[in-house]
Protein backbone atom coordinates (compact mmCIF):
# COMPACT_ATOMS: atom_id res chain seq x y z
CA UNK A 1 -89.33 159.73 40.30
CA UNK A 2 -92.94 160.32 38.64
CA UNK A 3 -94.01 158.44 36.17
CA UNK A 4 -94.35 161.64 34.02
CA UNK A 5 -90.50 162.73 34.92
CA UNK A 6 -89.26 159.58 33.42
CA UNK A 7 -91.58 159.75 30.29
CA UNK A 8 -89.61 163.32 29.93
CA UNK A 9 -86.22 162.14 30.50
CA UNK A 10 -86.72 159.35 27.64
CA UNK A 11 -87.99 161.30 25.58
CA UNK A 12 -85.53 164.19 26.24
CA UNK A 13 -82.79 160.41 25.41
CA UNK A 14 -84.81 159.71 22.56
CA UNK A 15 -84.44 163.14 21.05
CA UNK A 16 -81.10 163.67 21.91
CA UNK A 17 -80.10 160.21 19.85
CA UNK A 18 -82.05 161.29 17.08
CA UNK A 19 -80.38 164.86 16.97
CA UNK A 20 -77.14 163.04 17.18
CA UNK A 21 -77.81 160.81 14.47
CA UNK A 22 -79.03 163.08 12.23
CA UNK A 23 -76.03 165.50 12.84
CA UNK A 24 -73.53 162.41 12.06
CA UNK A 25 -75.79 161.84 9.15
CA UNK A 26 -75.75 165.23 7.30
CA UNK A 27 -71.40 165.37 8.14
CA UNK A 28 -71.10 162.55 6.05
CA UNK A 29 -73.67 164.22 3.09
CA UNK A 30 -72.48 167.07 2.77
CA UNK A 31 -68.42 166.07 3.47
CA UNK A 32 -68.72 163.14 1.08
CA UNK A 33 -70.79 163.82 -1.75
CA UNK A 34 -69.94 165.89 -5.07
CA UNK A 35 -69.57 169.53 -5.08
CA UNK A 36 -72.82 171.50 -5.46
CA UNK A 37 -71.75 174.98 -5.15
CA UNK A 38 -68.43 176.97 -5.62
CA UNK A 39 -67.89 177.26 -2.09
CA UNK A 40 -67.85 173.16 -1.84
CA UNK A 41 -65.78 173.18 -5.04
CA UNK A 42 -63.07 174.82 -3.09
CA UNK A 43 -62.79 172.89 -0.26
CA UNK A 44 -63.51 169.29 -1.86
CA UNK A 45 -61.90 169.46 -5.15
CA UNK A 46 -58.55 169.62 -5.81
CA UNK A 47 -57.36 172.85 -7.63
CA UNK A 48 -54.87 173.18 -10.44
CA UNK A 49 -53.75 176.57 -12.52
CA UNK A 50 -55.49 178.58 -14.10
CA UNK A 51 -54.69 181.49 -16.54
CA UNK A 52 -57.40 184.01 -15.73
CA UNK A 53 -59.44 184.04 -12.33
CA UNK A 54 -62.78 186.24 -11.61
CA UNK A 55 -63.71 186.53 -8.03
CA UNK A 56 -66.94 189.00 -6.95
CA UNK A 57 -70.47 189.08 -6.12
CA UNK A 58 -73.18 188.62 -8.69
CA UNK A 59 -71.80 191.40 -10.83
CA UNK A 60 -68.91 189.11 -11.87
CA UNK A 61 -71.29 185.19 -11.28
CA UNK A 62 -73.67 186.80 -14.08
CA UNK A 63 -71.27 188.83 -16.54
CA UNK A 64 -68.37 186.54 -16.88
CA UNK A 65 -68.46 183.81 -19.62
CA UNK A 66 -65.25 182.06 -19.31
CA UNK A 67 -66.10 179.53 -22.26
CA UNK A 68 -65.69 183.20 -24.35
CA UNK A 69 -62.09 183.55 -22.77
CA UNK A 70 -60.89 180.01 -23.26
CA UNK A 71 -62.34 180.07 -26.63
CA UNK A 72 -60.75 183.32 -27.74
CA UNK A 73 -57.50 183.14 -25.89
CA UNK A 74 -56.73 179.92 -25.53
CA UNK A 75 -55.98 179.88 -22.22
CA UNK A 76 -58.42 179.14 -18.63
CA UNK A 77 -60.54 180.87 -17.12
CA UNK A 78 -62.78 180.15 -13.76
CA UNK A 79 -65.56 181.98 -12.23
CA UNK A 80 -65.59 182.45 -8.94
CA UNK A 81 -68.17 184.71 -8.31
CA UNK A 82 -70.75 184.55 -5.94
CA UNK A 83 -74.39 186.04 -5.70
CA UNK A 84 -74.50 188.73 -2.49
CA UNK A 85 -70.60 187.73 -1.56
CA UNK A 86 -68.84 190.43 -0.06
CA UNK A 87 -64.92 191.17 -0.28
CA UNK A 88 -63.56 189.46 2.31
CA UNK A 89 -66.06 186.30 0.97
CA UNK A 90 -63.58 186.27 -2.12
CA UNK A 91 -60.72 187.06 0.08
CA UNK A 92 -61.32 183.58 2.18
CA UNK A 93 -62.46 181.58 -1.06
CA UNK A 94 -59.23 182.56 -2.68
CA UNK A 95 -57.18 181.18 0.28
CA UNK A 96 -59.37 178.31 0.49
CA UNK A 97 -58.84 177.85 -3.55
CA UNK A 98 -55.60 177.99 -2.57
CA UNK A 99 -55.11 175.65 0.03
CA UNK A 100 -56.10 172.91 -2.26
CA UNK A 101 -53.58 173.63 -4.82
CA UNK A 102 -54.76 176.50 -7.08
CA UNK A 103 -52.20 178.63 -8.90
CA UNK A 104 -53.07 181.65 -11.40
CA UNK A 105 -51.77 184.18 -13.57
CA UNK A 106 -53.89 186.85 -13.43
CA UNK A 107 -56.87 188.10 -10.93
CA UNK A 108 -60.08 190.02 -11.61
CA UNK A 109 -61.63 191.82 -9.39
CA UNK A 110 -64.93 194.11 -9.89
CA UNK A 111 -65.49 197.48 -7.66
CA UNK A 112 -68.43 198.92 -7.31
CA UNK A 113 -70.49 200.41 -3.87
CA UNK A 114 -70.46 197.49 -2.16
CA UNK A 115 -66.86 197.93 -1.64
CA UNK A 116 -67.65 199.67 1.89
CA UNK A 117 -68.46 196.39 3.19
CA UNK A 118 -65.18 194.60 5.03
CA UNK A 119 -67.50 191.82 6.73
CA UNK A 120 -68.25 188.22 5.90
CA UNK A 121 -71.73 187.74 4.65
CA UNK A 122 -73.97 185.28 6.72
CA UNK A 123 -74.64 183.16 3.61
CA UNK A 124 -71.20 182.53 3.02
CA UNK A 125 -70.63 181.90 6.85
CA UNK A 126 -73.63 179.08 6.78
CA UNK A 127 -71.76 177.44 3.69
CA UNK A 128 -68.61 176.90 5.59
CA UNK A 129 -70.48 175.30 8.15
CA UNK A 130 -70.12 171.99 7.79
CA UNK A 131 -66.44 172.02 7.20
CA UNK A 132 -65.78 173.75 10.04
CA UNK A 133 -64.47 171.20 12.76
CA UNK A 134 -63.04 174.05 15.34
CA UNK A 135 -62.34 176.81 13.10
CA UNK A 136 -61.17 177.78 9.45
CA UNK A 137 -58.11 179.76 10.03
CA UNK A 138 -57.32 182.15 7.02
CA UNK A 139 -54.69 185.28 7.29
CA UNK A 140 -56.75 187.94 9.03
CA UNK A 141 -59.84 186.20 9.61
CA UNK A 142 -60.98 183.87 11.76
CA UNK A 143 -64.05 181.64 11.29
CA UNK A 144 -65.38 179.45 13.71
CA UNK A 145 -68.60 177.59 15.23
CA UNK A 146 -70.08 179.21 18.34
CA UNK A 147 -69.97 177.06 21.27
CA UNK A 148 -74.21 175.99 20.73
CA UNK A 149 -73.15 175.05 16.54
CA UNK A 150 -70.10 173.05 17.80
CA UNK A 151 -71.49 171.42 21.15
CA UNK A 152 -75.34 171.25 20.89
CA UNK A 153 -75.98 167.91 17.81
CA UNK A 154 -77.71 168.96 14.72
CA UNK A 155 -78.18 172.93 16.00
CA UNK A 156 -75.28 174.36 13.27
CA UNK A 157 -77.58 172.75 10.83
CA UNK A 158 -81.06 173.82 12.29
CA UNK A 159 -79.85 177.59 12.45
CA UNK A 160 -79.02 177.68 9.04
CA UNK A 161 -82.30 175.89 8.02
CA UNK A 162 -82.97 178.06 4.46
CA UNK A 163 -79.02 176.72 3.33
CA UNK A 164 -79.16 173.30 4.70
CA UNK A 165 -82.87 171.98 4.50
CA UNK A 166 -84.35 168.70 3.76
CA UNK A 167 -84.61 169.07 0.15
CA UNK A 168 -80.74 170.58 0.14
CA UNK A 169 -79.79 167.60 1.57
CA UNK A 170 -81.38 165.13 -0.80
CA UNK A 171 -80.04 167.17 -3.61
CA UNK A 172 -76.42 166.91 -2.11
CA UNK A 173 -77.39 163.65 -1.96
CA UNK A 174 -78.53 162.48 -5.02
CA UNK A 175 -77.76 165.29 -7.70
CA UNK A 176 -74.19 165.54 -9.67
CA UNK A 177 -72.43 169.15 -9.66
CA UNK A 178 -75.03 172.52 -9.65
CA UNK A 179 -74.69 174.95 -12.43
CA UNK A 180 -72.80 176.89 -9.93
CA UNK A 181 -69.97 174.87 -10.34
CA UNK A 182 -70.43 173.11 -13.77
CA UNK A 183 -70.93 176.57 -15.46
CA UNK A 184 -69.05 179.44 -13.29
CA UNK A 185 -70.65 181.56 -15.22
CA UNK A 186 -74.60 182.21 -14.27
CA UNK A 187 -76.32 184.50 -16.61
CA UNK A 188 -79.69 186.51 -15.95
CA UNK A 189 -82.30 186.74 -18.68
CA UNK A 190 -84.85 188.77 -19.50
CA UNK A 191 -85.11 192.48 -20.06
CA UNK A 192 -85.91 195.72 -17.57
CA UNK A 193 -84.99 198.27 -16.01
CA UNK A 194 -85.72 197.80 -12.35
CA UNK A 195 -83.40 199.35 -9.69
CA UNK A 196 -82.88 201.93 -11.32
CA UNK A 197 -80.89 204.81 -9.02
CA UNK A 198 -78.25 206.87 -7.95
CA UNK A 199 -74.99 205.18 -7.13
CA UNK A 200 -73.52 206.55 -3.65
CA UNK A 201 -69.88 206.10 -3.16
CA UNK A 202 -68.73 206.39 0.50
CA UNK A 203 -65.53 205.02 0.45
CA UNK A 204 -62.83 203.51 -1.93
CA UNK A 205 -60.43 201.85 0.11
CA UNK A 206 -61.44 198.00 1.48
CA UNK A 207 -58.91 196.01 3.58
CA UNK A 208 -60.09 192.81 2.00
CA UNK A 209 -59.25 193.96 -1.34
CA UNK A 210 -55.67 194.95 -0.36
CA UNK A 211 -55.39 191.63 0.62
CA UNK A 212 -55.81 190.44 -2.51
CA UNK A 213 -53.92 192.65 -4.12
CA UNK A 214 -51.05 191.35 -1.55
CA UNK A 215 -52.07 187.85 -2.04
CA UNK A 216 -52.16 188.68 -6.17
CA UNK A 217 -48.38 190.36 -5.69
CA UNK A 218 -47.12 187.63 -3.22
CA UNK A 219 -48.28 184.60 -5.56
CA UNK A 220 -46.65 186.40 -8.63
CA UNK A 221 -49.91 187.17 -10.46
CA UNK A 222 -51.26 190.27 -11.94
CA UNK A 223 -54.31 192.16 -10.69
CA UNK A 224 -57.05 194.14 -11.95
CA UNK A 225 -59.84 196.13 -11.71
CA UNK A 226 -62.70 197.05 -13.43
CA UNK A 227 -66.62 198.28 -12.31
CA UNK A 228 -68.75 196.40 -15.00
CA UNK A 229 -71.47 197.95 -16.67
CA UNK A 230 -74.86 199.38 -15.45
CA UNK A 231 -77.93 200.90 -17.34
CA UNK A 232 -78.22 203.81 -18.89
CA UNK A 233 -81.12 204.57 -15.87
CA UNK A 234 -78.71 204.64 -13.26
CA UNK A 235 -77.61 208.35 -12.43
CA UNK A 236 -74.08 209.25 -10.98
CA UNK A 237 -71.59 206.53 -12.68
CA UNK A 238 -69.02 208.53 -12.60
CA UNK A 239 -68.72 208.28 -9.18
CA UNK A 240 -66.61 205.41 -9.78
CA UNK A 241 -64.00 207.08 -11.34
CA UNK A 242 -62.62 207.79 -7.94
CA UNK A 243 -61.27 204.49 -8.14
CA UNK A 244 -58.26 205.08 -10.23
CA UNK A 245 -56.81 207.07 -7.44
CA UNK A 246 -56.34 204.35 -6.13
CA UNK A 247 -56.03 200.84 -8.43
CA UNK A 248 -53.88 200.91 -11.35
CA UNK A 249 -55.43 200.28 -14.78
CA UNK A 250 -58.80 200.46 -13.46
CA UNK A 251 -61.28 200.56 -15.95
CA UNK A 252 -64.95 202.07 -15.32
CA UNK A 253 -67.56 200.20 -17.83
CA UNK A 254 -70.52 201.51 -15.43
CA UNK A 255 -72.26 203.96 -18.45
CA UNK A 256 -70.02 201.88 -21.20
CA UNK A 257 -73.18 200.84 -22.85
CA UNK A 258 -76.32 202.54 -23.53
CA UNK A 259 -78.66 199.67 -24.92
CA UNK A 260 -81.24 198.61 -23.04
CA UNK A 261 -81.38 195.22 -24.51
CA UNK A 262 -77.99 193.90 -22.66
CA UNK A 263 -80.12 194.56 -18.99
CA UNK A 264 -81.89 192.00 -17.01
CA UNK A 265 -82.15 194.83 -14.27
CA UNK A 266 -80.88 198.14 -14.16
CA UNK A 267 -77.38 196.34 -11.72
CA UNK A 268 -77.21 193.21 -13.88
CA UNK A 269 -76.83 192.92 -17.63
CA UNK A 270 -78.74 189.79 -18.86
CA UNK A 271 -77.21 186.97 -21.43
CA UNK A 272 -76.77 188.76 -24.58
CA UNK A 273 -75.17 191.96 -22.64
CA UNK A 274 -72.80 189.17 -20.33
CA UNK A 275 -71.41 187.95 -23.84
CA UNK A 276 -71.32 191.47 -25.64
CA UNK A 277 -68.90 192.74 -22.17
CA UNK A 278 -66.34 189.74 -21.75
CA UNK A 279 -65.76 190.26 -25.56
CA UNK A 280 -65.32 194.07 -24.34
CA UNK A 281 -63.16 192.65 -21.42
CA UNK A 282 -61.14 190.25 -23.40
CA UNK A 283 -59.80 193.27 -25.68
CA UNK A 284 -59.51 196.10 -23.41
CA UNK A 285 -57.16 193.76 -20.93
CA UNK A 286 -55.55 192.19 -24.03
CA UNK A 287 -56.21 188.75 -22.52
């Protein structure tokens, strides 16, 4: 053997051992340390019950102040939501919420265009990642790690680079609980009117959601359903109303309010608006 094939073979050793050891290395990080998103704070924390739950994308993570609800009813109140999450994201964090021993009374869930989409997003995939030994196994859906994330060290982290980064790491590392998890509730600021458009409806029905509505039913807790509000800018809220067809006592807030003031964007209201609409919320579904 050449003197340069063995330099390439220890290197190719030396690599390898590295890989390894960093793979071993960010396992125990990110398995070990506190919870840093709401994702993490599902699998790592044990849950308990809870009165009123909000699952959704960033239409629920930005509108929902649960410290409003438990201070005006009393009772408790989580936000689940998650920026860009799809339905059948909620429908696997709910199971996985589950799994570790949460119980509620009464599920929200918000409709709105989006609800065409039955697949997982690739964020919330690369989330799961490092809990995933050979698969997550959830009614319905199964997640799991190709054969290169589960066989090849360190590549499961690698591919999902922008999630799982050096400076992620640290921060898992060294930093107590994100907002994400500390707060539930993540409010926009700022006012505008960007995004403006026309909402297209091409469908109402989503498998995912009926499986929360059967998960709702089957754990003995009430469901509902509500669109929350929009700008005044964006054209054909009424679309919406479809919905009712379909989900009982759904309410459409899409065109509810007409202030400009409430919007960080034309699809996201901004602080004041968040806390003006779960005061809207809390009466209309006498919580």
């Amino acid at each position: 053997m050449s003197r340069f094939s063995t330099y390439i073979l220890w290197m190719l050793l030396i690599l390898g051992i590295i890989f390894l050891a960093a793979d071993y290395i960010y396992d125990y990080i990110f398995l070990n340390t506190s919870p840093r998103d709401k994702v993490q704070l599902a699998l790592k924390q044990k849950q308990g019950h809870v009165d009123y739950l909000f699952l959704g994308n960033s239409r629920v993570e930005n509108y929902i102040d649960c410290s409003i609800i438990e201070k005006k009813t009393g009772k408790t109140c989580e936000n689940f939501g998650m920026s860009g999450s799809s339905y059948q994201d909620s429908y696997v964090l709910l199971n996985l919420l589950k799994e570790n021993g949460l119980t509620y009374s009464h599920l929200f869930i918000q409709l709105d265009a989006s609800v065409k989409n039955e697949t997982m997003t690739k964020s919330f995939k690369a989330s799961l990642i490092p809990f995933i030994d050979s698969s997550i196994q959830v009614k319905d859906v199964e997640i799991k790690l190709s054969w290169s994330e589960k066989n090849i060290p360190f590549y499961k982290y690698a591919k999902y680079d922008y999630l799982f980064g050096m400076r992620a790491c640290f921060a898992q590392l060294y930093k107590n609980k994100s907002d994400d998890v500390s707060l539930g509730f993540i409010p926009q600021y700022g006012v505008g009117d960007n995004y403006a458009n026309q909402i297209v409806l091409s469908g109402l029905q989503n498998k995912y959601v009926k499986s929360l509505k059967e998960d709702a039913i089957q754990d003995q807790a009430s469901i509902h359903f509500y669109t929350s509000p929009y700008c005044a800018k964006m054209k054909n809220t009424i679309a919406f109303n479809k919905f009712k067809e379909d989900y009982k006592d759904y309410i459409n807030y899409a065109s509810f309010y007409k202030n400009e003031d409430y919007f960080a964007n034309c699809t996201h209201m901004n602080f004041k608006g968040a806390q003006i609409f779960t005061k809207q919320l809390i009466k209309d579904f006498n919580l």
